[in-house]
N, C-alpha and C. Protein backbone atom coordinates (compact mmCIF):
# COMPACT_ATOMS: atom_id res chain seq x y z
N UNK A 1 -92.46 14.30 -124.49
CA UNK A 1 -91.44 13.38 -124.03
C UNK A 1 -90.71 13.99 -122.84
N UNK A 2 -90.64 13.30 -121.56
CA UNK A 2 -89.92 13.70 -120.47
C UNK A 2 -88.31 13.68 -120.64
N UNK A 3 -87.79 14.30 -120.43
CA UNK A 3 -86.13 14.11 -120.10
C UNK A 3 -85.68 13.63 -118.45
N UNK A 4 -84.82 12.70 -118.67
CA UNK A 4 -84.60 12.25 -117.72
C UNK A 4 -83.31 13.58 -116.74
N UNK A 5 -83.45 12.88 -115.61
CA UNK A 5 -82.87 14.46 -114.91
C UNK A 5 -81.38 14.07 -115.10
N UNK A 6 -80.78 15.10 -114.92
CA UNK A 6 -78.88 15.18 -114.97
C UNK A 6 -78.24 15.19 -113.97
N UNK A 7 -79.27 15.78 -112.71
CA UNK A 7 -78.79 16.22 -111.87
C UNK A 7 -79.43 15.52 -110.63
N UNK A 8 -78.39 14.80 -110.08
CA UNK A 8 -79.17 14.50 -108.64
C UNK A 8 -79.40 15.23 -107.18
N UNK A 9 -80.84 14.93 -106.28
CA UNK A 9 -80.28 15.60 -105.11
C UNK A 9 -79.23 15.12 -104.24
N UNK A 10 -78.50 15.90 -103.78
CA UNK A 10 -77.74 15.40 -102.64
C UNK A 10 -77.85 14.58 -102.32
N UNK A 11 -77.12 14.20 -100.86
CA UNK A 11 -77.20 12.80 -100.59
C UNK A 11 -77.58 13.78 -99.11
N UNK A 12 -76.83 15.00 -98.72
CA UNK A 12 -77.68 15.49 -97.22
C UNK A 12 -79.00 16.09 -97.89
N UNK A 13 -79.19 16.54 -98.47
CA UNK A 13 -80.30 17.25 -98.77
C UNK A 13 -81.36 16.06 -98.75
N UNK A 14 -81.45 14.68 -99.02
CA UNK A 14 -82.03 13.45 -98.79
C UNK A 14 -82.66 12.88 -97.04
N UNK A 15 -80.96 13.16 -96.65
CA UNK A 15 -81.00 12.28 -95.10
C UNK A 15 -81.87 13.58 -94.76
N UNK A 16 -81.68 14.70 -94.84
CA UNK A 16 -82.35 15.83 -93.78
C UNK A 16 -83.62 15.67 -94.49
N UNK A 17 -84.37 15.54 -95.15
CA UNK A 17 -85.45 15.37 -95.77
C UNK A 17 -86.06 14.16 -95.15
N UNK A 18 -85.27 13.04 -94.72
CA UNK A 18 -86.05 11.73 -94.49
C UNK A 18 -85.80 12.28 -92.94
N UNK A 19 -85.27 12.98 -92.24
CA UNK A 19 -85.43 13.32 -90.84
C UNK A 19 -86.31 14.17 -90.63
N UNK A 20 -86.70 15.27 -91.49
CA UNK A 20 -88.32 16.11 -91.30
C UNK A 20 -89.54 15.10 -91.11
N UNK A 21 -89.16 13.85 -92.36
CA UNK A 21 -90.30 13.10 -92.55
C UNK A 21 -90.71 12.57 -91.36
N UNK A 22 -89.68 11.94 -91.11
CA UNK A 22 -89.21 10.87 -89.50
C UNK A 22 -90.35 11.96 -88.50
N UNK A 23 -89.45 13.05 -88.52
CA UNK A 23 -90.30 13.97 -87.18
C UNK A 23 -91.79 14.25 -87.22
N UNK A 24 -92.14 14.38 -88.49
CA UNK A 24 -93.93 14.56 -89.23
C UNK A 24 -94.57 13.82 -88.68
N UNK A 25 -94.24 12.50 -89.02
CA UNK A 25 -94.98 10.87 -88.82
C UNK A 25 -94.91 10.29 -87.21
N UNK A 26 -94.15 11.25 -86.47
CA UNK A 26 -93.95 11.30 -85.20
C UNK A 26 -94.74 12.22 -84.44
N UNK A 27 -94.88 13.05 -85.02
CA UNK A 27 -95.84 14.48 -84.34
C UNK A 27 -96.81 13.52 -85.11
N UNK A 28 -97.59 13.30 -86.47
CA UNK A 28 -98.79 12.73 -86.45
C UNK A 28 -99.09 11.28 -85.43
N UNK A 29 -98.09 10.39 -85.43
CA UNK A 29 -98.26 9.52 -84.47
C UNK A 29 -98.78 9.82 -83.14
N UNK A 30 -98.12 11.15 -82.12
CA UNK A 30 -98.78 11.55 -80.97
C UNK A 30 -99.90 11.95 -81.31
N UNK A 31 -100.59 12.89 -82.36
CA UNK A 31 -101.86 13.25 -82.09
C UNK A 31 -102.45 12.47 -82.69
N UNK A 32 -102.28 11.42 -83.30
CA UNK A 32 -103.33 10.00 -83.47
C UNK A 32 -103.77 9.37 -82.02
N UNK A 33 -103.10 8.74 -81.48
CA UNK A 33 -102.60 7.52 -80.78
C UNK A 33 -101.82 7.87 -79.38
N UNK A 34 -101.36 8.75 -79.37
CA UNK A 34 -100.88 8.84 -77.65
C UNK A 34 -101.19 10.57 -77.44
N UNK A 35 -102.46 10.48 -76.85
CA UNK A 35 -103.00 11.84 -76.11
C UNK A 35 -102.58 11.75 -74.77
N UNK A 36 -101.70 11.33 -74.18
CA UNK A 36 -101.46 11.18 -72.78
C UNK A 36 -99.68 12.04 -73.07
N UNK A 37 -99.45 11.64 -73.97
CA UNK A 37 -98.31 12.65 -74.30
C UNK A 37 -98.75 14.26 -74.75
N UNK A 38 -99.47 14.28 -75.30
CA UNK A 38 -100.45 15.91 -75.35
C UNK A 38 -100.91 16.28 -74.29
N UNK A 39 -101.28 15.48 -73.21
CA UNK A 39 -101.27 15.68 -72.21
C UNK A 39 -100.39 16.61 -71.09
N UNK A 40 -99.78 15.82 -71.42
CA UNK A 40 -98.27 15.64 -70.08
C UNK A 40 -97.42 16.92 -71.47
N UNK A 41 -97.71 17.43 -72.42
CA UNK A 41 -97.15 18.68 -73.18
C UNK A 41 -97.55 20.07 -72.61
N UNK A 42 -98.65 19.92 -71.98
CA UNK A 42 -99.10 20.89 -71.27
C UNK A 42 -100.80 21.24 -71.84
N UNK A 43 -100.78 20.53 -72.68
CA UNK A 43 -102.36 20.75 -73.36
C UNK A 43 -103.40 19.83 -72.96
N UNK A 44 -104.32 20.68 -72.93
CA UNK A 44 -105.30 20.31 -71.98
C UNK A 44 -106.42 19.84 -72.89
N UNK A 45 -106.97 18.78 -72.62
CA UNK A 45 -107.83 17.87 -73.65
C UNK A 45 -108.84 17.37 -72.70
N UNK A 46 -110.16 17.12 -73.61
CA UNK A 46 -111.04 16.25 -72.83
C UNK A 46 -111.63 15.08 -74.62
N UNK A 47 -112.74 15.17 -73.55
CA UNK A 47 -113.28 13.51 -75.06
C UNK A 47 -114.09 14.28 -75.35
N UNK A 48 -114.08 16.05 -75.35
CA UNK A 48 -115.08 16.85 -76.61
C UNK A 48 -114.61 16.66 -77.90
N UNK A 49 -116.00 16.53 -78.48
CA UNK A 49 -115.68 16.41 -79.88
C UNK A 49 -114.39 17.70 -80.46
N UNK A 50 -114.95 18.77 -80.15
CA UNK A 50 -114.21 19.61 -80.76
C UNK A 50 -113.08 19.53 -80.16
N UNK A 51 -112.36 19.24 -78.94
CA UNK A 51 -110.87 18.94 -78.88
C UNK A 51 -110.48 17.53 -79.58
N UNK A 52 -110.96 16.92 -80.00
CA UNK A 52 -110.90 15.48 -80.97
C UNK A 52 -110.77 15.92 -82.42
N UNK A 53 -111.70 17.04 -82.58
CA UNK A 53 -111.53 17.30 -84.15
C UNK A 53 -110.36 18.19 -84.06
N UNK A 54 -109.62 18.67 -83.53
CA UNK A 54 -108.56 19.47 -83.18
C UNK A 54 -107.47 18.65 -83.57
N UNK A 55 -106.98 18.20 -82.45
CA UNK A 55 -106.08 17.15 -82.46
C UNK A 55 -106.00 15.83 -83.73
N UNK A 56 -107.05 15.55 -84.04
CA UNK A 56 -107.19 14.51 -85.30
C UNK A 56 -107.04 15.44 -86.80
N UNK A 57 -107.56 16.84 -86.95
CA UNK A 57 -107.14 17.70 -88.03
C UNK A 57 -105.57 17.69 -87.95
N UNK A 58 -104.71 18.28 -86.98
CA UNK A 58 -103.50 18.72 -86.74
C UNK A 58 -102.98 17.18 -87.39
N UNK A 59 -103.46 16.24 -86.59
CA UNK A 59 -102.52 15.21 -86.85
C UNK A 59 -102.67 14.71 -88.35
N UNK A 60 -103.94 14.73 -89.17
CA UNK A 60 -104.14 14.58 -90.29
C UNK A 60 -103.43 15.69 -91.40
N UNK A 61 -103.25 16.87 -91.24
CA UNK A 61 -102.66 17.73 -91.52
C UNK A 61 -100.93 17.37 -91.56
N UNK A 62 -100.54 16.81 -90.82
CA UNK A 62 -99.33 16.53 -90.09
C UNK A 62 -98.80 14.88 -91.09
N UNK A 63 -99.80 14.24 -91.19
CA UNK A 63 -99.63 12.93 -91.98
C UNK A 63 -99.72 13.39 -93.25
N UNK A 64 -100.25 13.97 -93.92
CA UNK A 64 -100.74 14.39 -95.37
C UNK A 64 -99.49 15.04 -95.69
N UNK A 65 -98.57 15.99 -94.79
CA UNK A 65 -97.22 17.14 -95.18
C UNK A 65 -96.08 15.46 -95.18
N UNK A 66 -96.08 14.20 -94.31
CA UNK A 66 -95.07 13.44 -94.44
C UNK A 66 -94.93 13.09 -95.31
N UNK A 67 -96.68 12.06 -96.07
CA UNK A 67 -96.69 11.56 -96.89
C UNK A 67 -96.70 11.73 -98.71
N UNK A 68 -96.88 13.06 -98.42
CA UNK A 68 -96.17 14.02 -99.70
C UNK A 68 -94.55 14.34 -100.01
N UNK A 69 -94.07 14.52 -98.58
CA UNK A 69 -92.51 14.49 -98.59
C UNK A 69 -92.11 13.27 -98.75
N UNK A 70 -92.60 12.35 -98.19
CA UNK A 70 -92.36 11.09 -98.68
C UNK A 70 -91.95 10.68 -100.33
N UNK A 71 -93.86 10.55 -100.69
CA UNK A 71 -93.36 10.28 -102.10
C UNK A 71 -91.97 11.17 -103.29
N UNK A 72 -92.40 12.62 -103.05
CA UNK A 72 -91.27 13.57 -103.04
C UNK A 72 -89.51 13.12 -102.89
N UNK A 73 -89.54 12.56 -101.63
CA UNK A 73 -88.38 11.98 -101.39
C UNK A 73 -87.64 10.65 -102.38
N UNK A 74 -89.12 9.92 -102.97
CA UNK A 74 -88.49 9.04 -103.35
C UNK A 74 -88.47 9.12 -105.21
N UNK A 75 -89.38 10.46 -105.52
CA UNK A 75 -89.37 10.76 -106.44
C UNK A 75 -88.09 11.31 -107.28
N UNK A 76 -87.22 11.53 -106.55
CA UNK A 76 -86.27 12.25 -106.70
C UNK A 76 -86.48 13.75 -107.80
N UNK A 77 -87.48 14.15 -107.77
CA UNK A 77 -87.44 15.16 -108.64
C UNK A 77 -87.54 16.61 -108.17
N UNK A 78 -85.82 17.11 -108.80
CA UNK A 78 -85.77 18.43 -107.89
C UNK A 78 -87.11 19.40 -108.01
N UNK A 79 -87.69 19.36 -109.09
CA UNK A 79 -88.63 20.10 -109.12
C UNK A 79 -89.92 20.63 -107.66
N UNK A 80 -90.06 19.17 -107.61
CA UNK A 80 -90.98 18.52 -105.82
C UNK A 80 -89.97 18.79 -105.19
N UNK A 81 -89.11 18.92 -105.07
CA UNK A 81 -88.15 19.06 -103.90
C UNK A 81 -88.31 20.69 -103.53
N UNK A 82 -88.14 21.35 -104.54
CA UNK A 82 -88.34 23.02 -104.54
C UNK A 82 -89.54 23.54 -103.74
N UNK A 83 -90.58 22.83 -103.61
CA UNK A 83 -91.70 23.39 -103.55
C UNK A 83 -92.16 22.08 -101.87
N UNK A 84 -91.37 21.00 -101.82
CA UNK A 84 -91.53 20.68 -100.39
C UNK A 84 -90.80 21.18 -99.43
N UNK A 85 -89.21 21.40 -99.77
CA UNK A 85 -88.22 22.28 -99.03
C UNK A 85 -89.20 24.06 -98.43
N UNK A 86 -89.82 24.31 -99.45
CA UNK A 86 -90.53 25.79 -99.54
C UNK A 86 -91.27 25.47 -98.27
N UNK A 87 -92.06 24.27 -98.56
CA UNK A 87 -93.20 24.16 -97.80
C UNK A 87 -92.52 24.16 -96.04
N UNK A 88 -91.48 23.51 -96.17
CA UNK A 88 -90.78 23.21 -94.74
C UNK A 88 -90.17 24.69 -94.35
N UNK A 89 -89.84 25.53 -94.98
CA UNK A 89 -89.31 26.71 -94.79
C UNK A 89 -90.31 27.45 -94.50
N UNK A 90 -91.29 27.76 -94.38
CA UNK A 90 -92.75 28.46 -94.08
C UNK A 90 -93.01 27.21 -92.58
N UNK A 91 -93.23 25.83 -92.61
CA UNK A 91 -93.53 25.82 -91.64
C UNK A 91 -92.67 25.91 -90.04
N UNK A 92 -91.44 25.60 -90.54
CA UNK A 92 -90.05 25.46 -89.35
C UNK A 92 -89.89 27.40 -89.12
N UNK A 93 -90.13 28.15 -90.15
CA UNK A 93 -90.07 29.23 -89.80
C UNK A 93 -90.91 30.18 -89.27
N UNK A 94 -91.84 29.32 -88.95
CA UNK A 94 -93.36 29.59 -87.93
C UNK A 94 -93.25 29.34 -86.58
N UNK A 95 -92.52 27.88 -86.83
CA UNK A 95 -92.49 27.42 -85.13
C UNK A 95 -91.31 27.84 -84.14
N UNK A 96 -90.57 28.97 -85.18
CA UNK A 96 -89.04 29.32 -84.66
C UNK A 96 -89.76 30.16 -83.62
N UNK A 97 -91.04 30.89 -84.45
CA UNK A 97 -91.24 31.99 -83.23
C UNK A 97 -92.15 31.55 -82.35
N UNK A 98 -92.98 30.46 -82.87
CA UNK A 98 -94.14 29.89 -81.53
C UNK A 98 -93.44 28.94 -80.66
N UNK A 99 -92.71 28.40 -81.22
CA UNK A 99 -92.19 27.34 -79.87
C UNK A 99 -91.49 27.80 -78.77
N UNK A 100 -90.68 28.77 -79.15
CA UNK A 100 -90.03 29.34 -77.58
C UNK A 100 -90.81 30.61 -77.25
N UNK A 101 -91.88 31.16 -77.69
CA UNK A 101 -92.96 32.18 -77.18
C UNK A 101 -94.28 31.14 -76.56
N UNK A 102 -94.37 30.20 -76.89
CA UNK A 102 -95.28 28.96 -76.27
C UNK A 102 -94.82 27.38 -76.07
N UNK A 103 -94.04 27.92 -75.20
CA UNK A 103 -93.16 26.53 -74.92
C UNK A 103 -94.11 25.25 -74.37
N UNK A 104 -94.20 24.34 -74.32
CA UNK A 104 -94.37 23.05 -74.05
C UNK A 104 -94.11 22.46 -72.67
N UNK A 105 -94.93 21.99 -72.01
CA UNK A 105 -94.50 21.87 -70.48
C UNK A 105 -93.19 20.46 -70.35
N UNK A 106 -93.53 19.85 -71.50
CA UNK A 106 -92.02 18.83 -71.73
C UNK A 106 -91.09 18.98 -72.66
N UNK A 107 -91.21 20.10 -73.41
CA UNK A 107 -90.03 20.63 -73.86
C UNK A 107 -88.78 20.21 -73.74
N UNK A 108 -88.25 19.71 -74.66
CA UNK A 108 -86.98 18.92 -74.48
C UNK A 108 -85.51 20.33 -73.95
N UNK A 109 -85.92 21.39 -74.30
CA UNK A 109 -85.03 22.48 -74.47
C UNK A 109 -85.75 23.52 -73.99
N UNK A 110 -85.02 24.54 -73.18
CA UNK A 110 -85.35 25.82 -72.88
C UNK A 110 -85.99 26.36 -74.16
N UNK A 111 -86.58 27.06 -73.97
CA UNK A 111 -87.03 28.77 -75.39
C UNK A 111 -85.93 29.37 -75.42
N UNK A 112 -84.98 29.90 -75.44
CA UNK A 112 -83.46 30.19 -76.14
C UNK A 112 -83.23 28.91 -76.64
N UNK A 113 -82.81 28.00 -76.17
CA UNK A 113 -82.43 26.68 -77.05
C UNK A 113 -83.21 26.35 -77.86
N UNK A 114 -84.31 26.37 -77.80
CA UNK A 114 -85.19 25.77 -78.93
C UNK A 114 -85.13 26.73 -80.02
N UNK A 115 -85.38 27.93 -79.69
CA UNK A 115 -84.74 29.52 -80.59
C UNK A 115 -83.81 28.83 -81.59
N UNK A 116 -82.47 28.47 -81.09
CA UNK A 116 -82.04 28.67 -81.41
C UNK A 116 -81.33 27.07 -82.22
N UNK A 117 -81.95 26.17 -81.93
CA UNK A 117 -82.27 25.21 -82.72
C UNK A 117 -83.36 24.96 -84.26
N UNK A 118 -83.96 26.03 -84.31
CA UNK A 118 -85.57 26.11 -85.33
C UNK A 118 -84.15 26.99 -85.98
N UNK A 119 -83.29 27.86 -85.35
CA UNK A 119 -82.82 29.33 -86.41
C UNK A 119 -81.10 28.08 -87.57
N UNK A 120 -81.17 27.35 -87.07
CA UNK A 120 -80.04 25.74 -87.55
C UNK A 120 -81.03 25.10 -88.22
N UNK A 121 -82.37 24.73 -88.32
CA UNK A 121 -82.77 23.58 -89.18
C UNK A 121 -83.18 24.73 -90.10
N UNK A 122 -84.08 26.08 -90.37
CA UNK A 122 -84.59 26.82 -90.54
C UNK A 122 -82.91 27.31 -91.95
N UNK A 123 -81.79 27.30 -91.07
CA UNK A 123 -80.71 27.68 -92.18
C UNK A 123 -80.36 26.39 -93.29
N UNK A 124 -80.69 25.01 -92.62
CA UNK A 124 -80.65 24.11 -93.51
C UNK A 124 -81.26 23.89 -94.42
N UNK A 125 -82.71 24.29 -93.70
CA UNK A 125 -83.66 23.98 -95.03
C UNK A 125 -83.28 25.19 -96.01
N UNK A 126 -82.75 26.74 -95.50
CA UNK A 126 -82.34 27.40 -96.89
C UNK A 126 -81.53 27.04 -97.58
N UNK A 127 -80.37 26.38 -97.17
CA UNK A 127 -79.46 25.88 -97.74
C UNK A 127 -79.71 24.99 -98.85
N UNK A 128 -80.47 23.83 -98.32
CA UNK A 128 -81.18 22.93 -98.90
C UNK A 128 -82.20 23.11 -100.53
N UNK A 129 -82.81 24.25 -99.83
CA UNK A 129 -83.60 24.99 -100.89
C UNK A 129 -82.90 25.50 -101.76
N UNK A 130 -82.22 26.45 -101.89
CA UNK A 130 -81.17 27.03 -102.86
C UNK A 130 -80.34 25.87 -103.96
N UNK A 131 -79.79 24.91 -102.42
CA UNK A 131 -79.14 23.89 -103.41
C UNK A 131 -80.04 23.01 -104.77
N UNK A 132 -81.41 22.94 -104.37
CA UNK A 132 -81.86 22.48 -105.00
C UNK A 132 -82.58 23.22 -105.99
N UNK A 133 -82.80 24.21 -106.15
CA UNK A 133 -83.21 25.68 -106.40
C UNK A 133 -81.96 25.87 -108.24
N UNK A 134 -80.56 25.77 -107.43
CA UNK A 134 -80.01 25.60 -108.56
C UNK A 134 -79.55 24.37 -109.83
N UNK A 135 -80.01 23.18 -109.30
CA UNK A 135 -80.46 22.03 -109.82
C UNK A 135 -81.34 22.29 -111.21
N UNK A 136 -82.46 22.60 -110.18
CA UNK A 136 -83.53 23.09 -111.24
C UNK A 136 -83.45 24.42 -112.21
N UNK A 137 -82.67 25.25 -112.32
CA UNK A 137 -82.32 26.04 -113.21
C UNK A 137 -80.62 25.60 -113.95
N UNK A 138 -80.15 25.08 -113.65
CA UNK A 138 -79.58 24.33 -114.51
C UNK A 138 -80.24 23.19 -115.43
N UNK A 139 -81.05 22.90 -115.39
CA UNK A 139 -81.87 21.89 -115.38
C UNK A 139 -82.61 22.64 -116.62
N UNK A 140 -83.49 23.92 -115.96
CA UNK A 140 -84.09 24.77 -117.46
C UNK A 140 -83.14 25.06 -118.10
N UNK A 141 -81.82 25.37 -117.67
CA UNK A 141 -80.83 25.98 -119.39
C UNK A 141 -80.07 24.74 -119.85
N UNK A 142 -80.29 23.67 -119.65
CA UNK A 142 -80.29 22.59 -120.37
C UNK A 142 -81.54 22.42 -121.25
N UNK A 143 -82.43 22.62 -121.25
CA UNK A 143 -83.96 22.22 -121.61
C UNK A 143 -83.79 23.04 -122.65
């Protein structure tokens, strides 16, 4: 028999969750459907297969991480939340160091700014994590 939960997530720990998603389904949207923006990013593409299977992995890769946070999101169960927050903390804390060491020729932000924008979402998602982190162990000493 399941127990129903006690504890809800947040209500930011939600919106910032549906704004990772937002950004996922946006990065998969460009490498579906607008290669002229991969383009004009500074990456250089032709109609080889293997730059097609590139770009269509990434972006499939990229749809599969939304649509898990997705359901996640609407699942409300801190448990999935622990382990998608994780997942976002491994990947935002990857791109802290590749994005301003391999900047983007349209880069919305310098490499210090972008630095230092990944080192703000990168503290949210810990934040985020923890908060939900203690959910779920309140959660076991209820159980």
């Amino acid at each position: 028999m399941t127990k129903h939960f006690n504890s809800k997530i947040p209500l930011w720990v939600n919106l910032f969750q549906a704004l990772l998603i937002a950004i996922m389904f946006g990065q998969a949207y460009v490498f579906y459907f607008d290669h002229q923006a991969i383009v004009d990013s500074g990456i250089s593409i032709g109609s080889s297969s293997a730059d097609l299977n590139l770009l269509y992995e990434f972006a499939a890769r990229t749809a599969t991480m939304a649509i898990v946070s997705l359901i996640v999101l609407l699942s409300q169960n801190p448990r999935y939340f622990v382990v998608i927050l994780l997942m976002n903390l491994f990947r935002e804390g990857q791109e802290t160091i590749i994005d301003p060491l391999f900047p983007l020729l349209n880069a919305p932000m310098s490499p210090s700014g972008d630095f230092v924008a990944h080192l703000v979402i990168v503290a949210i998602e810990l934040w985020a994590f923890i908060t939900v982190l203690k959910i779920v162990r309140a959660q076991d000493k209820t159980n």
